[in-house]
Protein backbone atom coordinates (compact mmCIF):
# COMPACT_ATOMS: atom_id res chain seq x y z
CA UNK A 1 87.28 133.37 77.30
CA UNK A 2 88.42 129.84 76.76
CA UNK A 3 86.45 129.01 73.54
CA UNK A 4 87.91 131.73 71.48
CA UNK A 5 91.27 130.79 72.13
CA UNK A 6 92.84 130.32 68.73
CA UNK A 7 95.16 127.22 69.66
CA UNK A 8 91.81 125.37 70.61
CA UNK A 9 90.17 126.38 67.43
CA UNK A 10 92.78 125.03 64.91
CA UNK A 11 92.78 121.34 66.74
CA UNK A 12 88.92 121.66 66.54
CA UNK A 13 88.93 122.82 62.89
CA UNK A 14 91.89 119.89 62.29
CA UNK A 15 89.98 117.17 63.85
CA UNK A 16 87.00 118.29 62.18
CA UNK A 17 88.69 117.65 59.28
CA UNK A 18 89.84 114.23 59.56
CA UNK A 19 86.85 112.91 61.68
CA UNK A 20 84.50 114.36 57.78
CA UNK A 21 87.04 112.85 55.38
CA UNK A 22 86.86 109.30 57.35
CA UNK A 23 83.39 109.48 57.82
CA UNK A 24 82.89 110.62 53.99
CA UNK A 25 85.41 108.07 52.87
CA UNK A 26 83.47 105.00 54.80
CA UNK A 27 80.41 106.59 53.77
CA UNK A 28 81.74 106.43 49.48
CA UNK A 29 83.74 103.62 49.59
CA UNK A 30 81.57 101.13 51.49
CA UNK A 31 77.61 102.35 51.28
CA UNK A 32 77.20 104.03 48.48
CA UNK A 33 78.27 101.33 45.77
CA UNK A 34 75.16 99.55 47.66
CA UNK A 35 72.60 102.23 47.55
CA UNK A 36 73.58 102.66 43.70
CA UNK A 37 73.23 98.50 42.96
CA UNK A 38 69.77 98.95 44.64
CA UNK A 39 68.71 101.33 42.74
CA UNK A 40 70.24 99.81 39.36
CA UNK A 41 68.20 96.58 40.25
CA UNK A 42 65.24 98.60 41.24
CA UNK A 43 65.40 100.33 37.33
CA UNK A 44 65.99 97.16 35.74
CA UNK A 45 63.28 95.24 37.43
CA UNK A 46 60.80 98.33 36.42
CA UNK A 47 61.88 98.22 32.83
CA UNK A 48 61.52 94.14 32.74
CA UNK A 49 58.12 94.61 34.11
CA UNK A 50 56.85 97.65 31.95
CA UNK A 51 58.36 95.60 28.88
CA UNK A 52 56.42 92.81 30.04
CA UNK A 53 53.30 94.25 30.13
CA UNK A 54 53.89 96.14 26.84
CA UNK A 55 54.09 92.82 25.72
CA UNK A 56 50.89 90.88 27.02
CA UNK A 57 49.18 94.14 25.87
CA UNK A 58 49.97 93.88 22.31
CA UNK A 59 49.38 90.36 22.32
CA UNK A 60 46.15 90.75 23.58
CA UNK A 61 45.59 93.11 21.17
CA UNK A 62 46.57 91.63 18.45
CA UNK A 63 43.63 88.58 19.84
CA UNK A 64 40.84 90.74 20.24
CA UNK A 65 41.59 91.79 16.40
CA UNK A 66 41.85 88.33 15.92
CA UNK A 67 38.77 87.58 17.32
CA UNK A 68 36.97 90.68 16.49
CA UNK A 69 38.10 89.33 12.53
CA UNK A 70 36.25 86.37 12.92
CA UNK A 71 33.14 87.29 14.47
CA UNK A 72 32.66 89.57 11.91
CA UNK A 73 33.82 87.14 9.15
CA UNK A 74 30.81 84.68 10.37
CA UNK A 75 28.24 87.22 10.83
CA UNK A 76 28.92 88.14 7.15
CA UNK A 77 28.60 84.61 6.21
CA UNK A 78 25.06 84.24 8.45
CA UNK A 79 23.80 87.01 6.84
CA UNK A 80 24.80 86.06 3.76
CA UNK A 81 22.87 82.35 4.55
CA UNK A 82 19.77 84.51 6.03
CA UNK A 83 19.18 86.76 2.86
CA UNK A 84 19.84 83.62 0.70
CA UNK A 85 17.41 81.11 2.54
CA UNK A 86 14.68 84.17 2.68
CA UNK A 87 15.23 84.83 -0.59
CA UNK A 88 14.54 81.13 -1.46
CA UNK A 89 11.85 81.38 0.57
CA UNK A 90 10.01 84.34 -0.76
CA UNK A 91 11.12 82.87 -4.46
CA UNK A 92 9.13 79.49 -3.54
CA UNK A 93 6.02 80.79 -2.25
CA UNK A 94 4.04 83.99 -3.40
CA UNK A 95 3.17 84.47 0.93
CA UNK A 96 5.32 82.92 3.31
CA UNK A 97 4.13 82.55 7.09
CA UNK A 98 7.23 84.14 8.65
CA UNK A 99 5.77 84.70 11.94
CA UNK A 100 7.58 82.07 14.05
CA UNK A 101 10.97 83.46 12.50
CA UNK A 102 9.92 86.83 13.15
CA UNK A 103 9.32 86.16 16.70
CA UNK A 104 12.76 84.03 16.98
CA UNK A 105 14.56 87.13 15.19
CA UNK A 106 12.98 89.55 17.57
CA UNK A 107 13.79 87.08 20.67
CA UNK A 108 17.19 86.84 19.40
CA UNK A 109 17.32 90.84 19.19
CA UNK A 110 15.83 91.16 22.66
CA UNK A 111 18.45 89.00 24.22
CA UNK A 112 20.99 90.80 21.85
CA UNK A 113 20.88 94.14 23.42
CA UNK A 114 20.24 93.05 26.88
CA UNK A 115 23.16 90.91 26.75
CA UNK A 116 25.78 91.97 23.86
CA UNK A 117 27.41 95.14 22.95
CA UNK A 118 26.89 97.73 20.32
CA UNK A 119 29.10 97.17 17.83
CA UNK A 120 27.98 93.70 17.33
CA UNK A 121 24.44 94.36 17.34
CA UNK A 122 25.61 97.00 14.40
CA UNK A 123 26.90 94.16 12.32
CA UNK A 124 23.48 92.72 11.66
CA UNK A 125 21.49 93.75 9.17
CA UNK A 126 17.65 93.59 9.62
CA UNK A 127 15.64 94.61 6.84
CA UNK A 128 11.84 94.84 7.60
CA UNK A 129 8.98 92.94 5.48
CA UNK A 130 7.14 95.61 3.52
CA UNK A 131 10.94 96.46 1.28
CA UNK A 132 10.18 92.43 0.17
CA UNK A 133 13.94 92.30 -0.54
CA UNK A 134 14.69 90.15 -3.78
């Protein structure tokens, strides 16, 4: 039988051989260093971008404290005006006819929780009429 003829099977085996090392020398010399730069530039361009957006994220952040700050800041200071005007009010007059605030107030409340969140609805303060805070 002609394929187990041992002088066949040691050219086969040599040119085996030299055909892999070429190949695997072509294959490491010329395509890998460009498979590896893709995937370096692949890495860095993920890290830039997850950077970047670790970025806009704590700036935005840091504005919604911002803003969250000064919402609260000027609902203290209307409340503040509120208690002080009613207070006036109540001081000035033994019976004060509240009833178109009452109904602005409530209309403001109304569109308050239709429209706005929680929190912010939290932040105000309503005291009713029969506590006749002084």
């Amino acid at each position: 039988m002609p394929q187990l003829d041992r002088i066949i099977v040691f050219s086969q085996i040599f040119w085996l051989f030299i055909i892999f090392t070429a190949f695997y020398t072509v294959l490491t010399h010329f395509f890998l260093p460009k498979f590896i730069k893709s995937f370096k530039i692949r890495r860095q361009i993920i890290d830039a971008n997850s950077t970047e957006i670790l970025l806009m994220a704590k700036n935005t952040l840091l504005k919604q404290n911002l803003l969250k700050k000064f919402l609260l800041k000027d609902l203290e200071l209307i409340k503040n005006l509120l208690i002080q005007y009613f207070n006036n009010l109540v001081k000035e007059k033994s019976y004060a006819n509240t009833t178109l605030v009452d109904e602005k107030i409530s209309s403001v409340i109304l569109n308050t929780l239709m429209y706005c969140d929680l929190q912010l609805l939290n932040a105000i303060v309503v005291y009713p009429k029969v506590l006749k805070i002084n």
